[in-house]
PDB file of N, CA and C in Angstrom:
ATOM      1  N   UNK A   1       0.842  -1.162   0.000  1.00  0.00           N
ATOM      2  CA  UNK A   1       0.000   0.000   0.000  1.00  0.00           C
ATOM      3  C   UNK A   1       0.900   1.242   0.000  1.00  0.00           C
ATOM      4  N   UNK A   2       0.848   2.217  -1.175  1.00  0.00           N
ATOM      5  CA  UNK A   2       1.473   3.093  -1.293  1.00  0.00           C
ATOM      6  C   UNK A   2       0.718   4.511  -1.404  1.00  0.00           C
ATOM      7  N   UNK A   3       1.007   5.426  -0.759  1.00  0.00           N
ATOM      8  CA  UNK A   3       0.135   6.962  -0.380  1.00  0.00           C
ATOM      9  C   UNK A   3       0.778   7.883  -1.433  1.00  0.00           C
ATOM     10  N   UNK A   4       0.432   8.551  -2.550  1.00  0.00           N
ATOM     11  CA  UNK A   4       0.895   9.261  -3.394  1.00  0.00           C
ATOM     12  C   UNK A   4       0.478  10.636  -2.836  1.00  0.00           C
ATOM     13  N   UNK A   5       1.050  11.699  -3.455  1.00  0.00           N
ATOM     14  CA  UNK A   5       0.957  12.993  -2.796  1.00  0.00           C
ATOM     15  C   UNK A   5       0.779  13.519  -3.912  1.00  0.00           C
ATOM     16  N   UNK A   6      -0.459  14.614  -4.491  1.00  0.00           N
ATOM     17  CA  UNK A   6      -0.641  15.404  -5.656  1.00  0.00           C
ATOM     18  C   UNK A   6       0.498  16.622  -5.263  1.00  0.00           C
ATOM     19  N   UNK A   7       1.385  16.976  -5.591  1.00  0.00           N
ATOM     20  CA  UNK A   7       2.488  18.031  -5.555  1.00  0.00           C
ATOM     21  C   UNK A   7       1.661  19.012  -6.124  1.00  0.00           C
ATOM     22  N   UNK A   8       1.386  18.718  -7.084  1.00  0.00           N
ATOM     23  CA  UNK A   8       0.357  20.091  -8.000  1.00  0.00           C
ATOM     24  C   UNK A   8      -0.424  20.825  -6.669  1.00  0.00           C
ATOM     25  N   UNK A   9      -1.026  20.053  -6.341  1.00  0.00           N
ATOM     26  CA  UNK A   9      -2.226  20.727  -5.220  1.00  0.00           C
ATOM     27  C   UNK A   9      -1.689  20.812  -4.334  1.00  0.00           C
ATOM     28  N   UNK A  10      -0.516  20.309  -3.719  1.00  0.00           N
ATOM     29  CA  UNK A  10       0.009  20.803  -2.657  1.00  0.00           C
ATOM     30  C   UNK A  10       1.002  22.342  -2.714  1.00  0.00           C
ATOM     31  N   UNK A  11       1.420  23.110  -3.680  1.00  0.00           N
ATOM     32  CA  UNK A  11       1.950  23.674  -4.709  1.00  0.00           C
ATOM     33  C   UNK A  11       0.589  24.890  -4.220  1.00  0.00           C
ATOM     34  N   UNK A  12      -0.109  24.646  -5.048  1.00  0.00           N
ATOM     35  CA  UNK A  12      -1.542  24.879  -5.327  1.00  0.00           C
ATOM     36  C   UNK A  12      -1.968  25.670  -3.957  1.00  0.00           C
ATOM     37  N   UNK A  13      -2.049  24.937  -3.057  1.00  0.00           N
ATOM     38  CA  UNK A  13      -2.169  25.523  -1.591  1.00  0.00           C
ATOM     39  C   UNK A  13      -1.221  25.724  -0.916  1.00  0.00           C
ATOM     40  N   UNK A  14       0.150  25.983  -1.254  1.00  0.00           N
ATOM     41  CA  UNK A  14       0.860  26.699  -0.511  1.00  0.00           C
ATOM     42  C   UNK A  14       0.790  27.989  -1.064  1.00  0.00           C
ATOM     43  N   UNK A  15       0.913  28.177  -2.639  1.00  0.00           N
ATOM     44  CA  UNK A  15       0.856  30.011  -3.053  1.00  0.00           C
ATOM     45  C   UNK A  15      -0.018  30.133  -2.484  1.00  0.00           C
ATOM     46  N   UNK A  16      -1.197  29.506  -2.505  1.00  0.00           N
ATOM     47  CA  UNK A  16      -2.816  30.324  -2.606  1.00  0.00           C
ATOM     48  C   UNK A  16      -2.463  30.902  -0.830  1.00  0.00           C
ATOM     49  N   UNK A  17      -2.183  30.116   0.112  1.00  0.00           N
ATOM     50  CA  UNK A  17      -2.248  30.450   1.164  1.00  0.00           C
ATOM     51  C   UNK A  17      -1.050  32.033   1.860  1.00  0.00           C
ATOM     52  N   UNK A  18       0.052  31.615   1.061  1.00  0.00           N
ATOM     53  CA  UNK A  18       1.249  32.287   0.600  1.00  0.00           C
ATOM     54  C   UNK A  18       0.704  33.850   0.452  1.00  0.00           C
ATOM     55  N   UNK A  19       0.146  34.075  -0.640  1.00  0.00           N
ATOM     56  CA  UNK A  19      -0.703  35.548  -1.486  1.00  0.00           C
ATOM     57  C   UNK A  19      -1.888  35.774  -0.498  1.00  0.00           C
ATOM     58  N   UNK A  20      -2.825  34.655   0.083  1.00  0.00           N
ATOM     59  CA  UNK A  20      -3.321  35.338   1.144  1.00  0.00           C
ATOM     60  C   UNK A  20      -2.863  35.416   2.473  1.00  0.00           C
ATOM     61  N   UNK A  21      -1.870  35.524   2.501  1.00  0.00           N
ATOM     62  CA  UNK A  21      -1.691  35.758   4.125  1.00  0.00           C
ATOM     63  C   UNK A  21      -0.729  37.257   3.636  1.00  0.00           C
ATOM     64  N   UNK A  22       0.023  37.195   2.732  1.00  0.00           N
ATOM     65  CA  UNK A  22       0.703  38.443   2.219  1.00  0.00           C
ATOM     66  C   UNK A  22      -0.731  39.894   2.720  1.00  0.00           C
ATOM     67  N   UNK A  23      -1.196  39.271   1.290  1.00  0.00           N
ATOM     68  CA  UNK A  23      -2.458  40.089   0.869  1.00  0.00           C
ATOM     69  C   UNK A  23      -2.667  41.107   2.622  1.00  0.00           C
ATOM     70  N   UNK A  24      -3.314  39.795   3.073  1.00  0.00           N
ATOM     71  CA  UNK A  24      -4.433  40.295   4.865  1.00  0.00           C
ATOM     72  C   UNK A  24      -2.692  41.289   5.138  1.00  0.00           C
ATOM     73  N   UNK A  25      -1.793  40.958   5.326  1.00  0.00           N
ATOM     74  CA  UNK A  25      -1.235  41.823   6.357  1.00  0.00           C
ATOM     75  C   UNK A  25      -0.625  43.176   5.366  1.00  0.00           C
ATOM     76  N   UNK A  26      -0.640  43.429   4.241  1.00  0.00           N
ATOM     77  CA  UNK A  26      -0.167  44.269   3.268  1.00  0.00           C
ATOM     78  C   UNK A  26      -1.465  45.226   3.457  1.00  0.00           C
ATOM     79  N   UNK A  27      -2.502  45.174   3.420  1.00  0.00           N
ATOM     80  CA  UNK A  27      -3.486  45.852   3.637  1.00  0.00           C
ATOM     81  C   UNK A  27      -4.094  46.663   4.731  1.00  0.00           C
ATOM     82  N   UNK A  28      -3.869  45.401   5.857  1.00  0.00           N
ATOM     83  CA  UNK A  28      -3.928  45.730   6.935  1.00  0.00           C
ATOM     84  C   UNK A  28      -2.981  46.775   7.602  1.00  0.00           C
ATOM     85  N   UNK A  29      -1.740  46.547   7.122  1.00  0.00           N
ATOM     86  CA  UNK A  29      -0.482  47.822   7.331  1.00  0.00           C
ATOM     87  C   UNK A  29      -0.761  48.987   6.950  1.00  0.00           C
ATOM     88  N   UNK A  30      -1.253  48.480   5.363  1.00  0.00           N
ATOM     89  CA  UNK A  30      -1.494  50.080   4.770  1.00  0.00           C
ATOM     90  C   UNK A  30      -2.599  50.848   5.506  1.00  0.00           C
ATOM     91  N   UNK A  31      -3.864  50.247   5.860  1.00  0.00           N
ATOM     92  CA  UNK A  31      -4.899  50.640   6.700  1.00  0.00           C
ATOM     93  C   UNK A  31      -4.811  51.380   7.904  1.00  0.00           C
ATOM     94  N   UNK A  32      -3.921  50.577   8.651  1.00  0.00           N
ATOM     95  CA  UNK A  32      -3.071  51.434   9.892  1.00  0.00           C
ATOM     96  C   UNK A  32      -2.561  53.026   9.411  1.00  0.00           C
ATOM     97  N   UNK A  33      -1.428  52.682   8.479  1.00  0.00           N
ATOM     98  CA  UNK A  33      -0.687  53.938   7.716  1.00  0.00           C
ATOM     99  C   UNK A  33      -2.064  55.200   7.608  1.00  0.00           C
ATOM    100  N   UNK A  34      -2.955  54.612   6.431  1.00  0.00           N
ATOM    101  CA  UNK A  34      -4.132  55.676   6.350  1.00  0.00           C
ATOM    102  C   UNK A  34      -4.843  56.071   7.173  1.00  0.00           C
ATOM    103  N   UNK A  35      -4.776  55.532   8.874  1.00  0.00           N
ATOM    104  CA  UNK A  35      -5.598  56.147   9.175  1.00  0.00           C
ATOM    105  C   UNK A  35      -4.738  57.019  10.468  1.00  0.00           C
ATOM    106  N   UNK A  36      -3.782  56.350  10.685  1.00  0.00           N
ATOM    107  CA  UNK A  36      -2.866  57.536  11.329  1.00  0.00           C
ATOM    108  C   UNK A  36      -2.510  58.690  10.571  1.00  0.00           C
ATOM    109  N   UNK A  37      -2.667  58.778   9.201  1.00  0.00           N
ATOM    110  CA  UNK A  37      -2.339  59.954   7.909  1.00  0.00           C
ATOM    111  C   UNK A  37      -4.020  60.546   7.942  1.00  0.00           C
ATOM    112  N   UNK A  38      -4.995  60.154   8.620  1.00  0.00           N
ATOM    113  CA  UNK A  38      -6.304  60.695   8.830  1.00  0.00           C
ATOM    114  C   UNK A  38      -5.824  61.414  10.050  1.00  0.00           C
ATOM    115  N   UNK A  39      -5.177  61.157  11.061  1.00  0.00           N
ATOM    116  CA  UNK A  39      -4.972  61.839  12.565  1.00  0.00           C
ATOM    117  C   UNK A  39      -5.929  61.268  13.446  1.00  0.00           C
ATOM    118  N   UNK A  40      -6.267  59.686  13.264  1.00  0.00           N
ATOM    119  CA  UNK A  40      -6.964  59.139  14.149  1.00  0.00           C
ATOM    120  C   UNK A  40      -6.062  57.544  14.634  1.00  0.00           C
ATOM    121  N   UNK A  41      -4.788  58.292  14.936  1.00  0.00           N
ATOM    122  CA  UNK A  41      -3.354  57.422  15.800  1.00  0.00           C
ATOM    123  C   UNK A  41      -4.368  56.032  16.551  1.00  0.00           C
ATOM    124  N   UNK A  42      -4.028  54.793  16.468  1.00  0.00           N
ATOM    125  CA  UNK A  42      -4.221  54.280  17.566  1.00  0.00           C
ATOM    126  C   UNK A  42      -4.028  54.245  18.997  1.00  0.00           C
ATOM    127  N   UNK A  43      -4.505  54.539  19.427  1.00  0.00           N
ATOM    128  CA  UNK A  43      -3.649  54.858  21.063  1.00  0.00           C
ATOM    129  C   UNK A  43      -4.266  53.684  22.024  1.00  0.00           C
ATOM    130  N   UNK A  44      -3.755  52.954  22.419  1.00  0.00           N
ATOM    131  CA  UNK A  44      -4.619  51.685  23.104  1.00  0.00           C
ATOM    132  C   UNK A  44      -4.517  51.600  24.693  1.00  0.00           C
ATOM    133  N   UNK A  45      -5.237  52.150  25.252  1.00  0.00           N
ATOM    134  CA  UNK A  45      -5.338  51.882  27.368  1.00  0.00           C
ATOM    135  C   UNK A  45      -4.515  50.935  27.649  1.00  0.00           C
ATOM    136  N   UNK A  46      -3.428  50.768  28.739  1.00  0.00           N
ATOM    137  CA  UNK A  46      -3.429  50.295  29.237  1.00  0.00           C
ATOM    138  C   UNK A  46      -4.419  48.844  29.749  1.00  0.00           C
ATOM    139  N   UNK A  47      -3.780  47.463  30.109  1.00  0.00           N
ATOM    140  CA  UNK A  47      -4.694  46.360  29.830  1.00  0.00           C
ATOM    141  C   UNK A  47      -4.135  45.983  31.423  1.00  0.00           C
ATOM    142  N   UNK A  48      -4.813  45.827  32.884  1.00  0.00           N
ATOM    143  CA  UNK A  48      -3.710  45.299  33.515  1.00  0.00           C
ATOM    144  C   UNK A  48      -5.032  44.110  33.958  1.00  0.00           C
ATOM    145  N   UNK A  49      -4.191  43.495  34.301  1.00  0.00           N
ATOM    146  CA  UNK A  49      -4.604  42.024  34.565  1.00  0.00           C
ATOM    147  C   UNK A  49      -3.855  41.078  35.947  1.00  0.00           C
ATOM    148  N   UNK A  50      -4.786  40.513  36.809  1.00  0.00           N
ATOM    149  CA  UNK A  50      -4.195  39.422  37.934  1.00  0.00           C
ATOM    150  C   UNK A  50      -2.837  38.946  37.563  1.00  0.00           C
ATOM    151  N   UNK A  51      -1.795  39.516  38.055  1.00  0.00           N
ATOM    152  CA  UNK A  51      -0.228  38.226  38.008  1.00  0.00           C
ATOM    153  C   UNK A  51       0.441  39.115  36.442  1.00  0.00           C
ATOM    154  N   UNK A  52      -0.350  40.195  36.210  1.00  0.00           N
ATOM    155  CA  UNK A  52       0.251  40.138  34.567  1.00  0.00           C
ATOM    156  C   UNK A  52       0.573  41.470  34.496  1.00  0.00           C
ATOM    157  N   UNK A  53       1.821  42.172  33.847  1.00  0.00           N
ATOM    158  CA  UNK A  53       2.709  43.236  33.455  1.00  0.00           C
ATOM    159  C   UNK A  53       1.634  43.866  32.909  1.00  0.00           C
ATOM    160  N   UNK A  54       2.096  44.964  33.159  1.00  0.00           N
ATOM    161  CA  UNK A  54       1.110  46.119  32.717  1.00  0.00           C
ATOM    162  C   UNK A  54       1.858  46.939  31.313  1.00  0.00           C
ATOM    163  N   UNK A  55       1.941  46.444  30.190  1.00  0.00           N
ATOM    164  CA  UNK A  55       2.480  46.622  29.068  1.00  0.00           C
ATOM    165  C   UNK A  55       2.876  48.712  28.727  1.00  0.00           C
ATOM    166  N   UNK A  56       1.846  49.595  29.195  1.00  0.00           N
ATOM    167  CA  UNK A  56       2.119  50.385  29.062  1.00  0.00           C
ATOM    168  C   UNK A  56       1.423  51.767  30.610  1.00  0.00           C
ATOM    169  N   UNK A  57       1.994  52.567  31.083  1.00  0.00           N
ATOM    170  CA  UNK A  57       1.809  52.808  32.040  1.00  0.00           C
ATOM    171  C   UNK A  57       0.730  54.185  31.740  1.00  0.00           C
ATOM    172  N   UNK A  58      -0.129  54.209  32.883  1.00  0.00           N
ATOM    173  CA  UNK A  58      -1.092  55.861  32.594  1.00  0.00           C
ATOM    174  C   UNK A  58      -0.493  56.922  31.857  1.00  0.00           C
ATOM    175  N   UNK A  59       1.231  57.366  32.479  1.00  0.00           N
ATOM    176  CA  UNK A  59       1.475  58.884  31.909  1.00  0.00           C
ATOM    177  C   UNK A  59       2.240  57.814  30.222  1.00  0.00           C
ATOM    178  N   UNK A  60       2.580  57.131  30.293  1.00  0.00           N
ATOM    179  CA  UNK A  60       3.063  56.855  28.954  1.00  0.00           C
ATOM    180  C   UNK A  60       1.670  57.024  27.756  1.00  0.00           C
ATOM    181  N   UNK A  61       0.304  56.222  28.211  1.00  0.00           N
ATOM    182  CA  UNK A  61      -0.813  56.351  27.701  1.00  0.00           C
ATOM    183  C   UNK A  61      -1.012  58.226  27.331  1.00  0.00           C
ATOM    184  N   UNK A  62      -0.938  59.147  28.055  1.00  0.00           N
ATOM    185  CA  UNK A  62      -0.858  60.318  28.191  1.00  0.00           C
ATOM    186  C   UNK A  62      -0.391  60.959  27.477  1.00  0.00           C
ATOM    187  N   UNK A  63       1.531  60.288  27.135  1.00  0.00           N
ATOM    188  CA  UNK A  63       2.176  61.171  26.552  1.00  0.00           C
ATOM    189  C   UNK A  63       1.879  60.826  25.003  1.00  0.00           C
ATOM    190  N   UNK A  64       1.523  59.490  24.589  1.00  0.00           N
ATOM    191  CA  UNK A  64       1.220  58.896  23.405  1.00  0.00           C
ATOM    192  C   UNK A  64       0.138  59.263  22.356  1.00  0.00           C
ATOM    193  N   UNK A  65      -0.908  59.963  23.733  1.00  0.00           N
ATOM    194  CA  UNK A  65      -2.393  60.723  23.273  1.00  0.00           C
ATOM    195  C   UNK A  65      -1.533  62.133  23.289  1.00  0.00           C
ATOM    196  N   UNK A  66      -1.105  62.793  23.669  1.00  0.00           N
ATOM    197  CA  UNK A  66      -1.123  63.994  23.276  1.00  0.00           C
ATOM    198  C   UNK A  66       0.341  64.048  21.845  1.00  0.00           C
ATOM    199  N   UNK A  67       1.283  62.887  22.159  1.00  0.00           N
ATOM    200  CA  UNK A  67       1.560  63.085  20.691  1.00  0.00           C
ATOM    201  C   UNK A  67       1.293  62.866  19.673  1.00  0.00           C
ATOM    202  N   UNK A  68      -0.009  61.901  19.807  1.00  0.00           N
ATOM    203  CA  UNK A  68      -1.215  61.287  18.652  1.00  0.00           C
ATOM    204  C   UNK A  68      -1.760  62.878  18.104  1.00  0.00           C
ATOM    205  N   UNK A  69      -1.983  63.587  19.094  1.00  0.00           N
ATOM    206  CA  UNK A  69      -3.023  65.436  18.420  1.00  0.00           C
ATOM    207  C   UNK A  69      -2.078  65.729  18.348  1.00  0.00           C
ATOM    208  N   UNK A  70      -1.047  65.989  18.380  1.00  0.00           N
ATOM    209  CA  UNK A  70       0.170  67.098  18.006  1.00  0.00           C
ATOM    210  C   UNK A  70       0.547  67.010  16.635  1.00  0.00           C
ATOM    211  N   UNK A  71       0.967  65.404  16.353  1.00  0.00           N
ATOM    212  CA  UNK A  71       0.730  64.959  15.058  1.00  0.00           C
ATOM    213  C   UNK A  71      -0.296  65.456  14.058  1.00  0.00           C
ATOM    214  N   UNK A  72      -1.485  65.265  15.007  1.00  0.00           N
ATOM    215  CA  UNK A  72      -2.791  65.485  13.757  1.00  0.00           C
ATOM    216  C   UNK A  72      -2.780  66.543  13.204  1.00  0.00           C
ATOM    217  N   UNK A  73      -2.269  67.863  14.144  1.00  0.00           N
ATOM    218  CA  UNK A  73      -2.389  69.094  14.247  1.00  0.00           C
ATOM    219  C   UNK A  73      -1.418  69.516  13.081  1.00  0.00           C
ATOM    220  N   UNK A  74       0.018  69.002  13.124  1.00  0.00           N
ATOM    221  CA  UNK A  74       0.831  69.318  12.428  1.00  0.00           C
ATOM    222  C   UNK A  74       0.725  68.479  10.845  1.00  0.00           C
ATOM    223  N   UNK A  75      -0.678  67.744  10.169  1.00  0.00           N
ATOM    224  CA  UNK A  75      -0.590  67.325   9.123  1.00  0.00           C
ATOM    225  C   UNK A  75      -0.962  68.093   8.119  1.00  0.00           C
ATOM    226  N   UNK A  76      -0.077  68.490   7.038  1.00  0.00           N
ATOM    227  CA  UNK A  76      -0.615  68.940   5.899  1.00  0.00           C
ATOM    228  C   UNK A  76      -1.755  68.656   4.804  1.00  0.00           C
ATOM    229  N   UNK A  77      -2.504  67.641   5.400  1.00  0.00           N
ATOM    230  CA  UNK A  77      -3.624  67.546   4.594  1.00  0.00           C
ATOM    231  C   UNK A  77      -4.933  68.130   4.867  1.00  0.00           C
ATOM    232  N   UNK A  78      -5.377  68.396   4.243  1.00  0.00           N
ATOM    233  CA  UNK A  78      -6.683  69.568   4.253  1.00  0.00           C
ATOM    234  C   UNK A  78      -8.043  68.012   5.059  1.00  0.00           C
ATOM    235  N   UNK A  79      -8.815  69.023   5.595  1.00  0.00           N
ATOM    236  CA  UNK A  79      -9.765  67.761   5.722  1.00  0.00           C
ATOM    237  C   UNK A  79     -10.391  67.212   4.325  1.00  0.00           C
ATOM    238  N   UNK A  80     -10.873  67.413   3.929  1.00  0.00           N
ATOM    239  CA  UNK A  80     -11.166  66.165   2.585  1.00  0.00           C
ATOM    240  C   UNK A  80     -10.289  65.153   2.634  1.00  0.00           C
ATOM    241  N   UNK A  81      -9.296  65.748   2.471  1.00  0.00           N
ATOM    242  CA  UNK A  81      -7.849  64.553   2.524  1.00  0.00           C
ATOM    243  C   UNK A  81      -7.739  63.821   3.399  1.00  0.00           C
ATOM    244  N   UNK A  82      -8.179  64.172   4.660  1.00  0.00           N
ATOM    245  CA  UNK A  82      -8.325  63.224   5.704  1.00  0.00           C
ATOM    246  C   UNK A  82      -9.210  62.225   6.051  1.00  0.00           C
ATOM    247  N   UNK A  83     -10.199  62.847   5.616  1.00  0.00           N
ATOM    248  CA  UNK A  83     -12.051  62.211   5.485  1.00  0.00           C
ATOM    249  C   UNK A  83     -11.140  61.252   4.624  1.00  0.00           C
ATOM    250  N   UNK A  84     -10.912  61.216   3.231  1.00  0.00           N
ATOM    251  CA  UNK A  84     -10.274  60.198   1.785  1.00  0.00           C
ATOM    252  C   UNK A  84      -9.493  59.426   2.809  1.00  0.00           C
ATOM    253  N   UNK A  85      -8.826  59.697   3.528  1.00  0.00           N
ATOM    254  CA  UNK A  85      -7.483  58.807   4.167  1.00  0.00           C
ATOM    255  C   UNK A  85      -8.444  57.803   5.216  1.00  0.00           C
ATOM    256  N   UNK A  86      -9.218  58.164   5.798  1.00  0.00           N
ATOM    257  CA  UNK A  86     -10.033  57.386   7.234  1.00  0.00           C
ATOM    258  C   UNK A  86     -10.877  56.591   6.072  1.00  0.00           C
ATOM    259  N   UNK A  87     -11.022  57.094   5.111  1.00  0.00           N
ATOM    260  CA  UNK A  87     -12.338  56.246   4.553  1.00  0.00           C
ATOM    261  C   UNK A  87     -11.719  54.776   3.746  1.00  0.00           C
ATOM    262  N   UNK A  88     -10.530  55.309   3.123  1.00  0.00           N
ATOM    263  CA  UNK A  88      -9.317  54.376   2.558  1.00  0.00           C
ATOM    264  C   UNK A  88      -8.999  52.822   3.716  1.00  0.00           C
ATOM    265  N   UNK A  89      -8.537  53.848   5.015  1.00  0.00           N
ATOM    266  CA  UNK A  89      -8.328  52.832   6.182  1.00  0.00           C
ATOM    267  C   UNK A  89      -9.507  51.811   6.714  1.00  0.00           C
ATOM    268  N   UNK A  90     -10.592  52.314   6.425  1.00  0.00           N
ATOM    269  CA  UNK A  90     -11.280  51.687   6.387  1.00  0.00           C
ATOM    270  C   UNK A  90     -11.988  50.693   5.907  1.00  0.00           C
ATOM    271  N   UNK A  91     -11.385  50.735   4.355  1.00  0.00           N
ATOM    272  CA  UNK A  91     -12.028  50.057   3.284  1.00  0.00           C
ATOM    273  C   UNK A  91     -11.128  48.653   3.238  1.00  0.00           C
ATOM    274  N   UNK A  92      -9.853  49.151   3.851  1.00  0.00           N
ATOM    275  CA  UNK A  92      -8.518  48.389   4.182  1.00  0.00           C
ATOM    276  C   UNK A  92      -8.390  47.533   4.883  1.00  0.00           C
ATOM    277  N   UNK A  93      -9.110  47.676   5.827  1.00  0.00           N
ATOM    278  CA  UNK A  93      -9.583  46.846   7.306  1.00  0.00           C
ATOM    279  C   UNK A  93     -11.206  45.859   6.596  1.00  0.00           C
ATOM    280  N   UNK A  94     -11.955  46.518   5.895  1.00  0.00           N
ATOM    281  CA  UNK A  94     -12.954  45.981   5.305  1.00  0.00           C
ATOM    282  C   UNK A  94     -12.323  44.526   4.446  1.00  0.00           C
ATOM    283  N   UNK A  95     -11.295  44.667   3.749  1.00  0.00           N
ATOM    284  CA  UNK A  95     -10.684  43.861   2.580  1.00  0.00           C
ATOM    285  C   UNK A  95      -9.997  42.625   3.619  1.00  0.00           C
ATOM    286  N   UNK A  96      -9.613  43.290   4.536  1.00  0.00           N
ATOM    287  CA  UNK A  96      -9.069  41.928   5.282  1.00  0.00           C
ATOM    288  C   UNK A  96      -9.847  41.179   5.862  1.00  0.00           C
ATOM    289  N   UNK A  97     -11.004  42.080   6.431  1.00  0.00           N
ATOM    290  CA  UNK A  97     -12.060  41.322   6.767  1.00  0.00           C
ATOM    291  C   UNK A  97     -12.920  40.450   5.839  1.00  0.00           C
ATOM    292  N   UNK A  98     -12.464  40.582   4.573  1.00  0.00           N
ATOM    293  CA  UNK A  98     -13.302  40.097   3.810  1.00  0.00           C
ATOM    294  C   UNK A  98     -12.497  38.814   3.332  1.00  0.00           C
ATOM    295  N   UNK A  99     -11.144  38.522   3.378  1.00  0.00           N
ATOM    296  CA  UNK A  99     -10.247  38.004   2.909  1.00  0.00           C
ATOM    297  C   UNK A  99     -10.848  36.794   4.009  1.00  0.00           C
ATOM    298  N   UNK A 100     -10.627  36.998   5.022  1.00  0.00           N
ATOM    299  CA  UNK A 100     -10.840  36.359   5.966  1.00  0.00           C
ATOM    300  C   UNK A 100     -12.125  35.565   6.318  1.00  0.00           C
ATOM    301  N   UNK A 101     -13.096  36.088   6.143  1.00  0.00           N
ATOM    302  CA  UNK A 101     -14.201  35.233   5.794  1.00  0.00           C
ATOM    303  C   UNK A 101     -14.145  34.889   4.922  1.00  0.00           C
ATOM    304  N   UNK A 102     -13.727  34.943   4.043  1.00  0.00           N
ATOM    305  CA  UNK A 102     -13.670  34.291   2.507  1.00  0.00           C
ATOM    306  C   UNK A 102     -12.652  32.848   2.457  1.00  0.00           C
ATOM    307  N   UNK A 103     -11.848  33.099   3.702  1.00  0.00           N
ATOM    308  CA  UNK A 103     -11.183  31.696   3.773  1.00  0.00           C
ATOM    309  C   UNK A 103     -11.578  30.570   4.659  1.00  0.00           C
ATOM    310  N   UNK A 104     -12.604  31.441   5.909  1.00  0.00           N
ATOM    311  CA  UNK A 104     -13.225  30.434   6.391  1.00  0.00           C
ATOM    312  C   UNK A 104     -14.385  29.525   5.835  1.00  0.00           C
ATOM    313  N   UNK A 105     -14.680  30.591   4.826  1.00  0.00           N
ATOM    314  CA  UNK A 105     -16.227  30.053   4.109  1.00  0.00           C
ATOM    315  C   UNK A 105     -15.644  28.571   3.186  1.00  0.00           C
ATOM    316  N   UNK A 106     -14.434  28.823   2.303  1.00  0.00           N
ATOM    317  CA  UNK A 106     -14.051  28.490   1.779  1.00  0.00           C
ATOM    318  C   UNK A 106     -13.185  26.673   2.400  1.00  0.00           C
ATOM    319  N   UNK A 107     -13.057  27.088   3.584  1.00  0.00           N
ATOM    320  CA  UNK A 107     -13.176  25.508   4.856  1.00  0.00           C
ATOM    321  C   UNK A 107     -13.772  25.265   4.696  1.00  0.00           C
ATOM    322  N   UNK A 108     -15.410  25.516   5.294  1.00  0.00           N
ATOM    323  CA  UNK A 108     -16.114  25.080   6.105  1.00  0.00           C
ATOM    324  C   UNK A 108     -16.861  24.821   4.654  1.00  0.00           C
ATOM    325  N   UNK A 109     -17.242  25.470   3.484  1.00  0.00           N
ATOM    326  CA  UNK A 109     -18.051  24.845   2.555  1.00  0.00           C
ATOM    327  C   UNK A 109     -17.355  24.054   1.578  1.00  0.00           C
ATOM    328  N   UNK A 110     -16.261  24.041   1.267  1.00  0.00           N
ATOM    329  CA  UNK A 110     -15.297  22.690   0.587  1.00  0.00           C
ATOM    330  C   UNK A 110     -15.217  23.021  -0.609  1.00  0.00           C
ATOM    331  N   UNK A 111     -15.354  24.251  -1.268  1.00  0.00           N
ATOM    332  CA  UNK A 111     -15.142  24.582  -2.365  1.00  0.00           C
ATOM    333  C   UNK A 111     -14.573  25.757  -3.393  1.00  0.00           C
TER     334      UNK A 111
END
């Protein structure tokens, strides 16, 4: 009894998986990029937790938000340009999200 291996399809699903995993995080970067170029910085709270490091501290949170508006303040793009940039980041975050259901669908329905 001998187990043959289709190389083609194995081939087959390594690019495919290859170009989408590129794809989700190429987008997702750029999405980030556009929407900090909107002046809407991520700035993320502090997370503290039982037994667990507190990754970033109140005045660091503080200094991060006020250099998030200092930034915004100092961007040369007119608002339209910014509205275009948040709406971009968004569409960016939309595509990965879509990538992504599109690969679970693509499990779970076998085709």
């Amino acid at each position: 009894m001998s187990v043959g291996i289709d190389w083609g399809a194995f081939v087959q699903v390594f690019l495919a998986a290859l170009i989408g995993a590129c794809a989700v995080v190429t987008f997702y970067a750029f999405g980030l990029r556009l929407l900090v170029r909107s002046g809407h910085a991520p700035v993320v709270s502090p997370a503290e937790f039982t037994d667990a490091i507190t990754v970033i501290s109140e005045k660091e949170l503080k200094r991060a938000a006020k250099q998030a508006a200092k930034a915004a303040k100092k961007s040369p793009l007119t608002e339209a340009q910014r509205r275009i940039a948040l709406f971009g980041a968004y569409g960016c975050f939309a595509l990965c999200a879509a990538a992504v259901v599109a690969g679970i669908l693509i499990i779970v329905v076998g085709h």
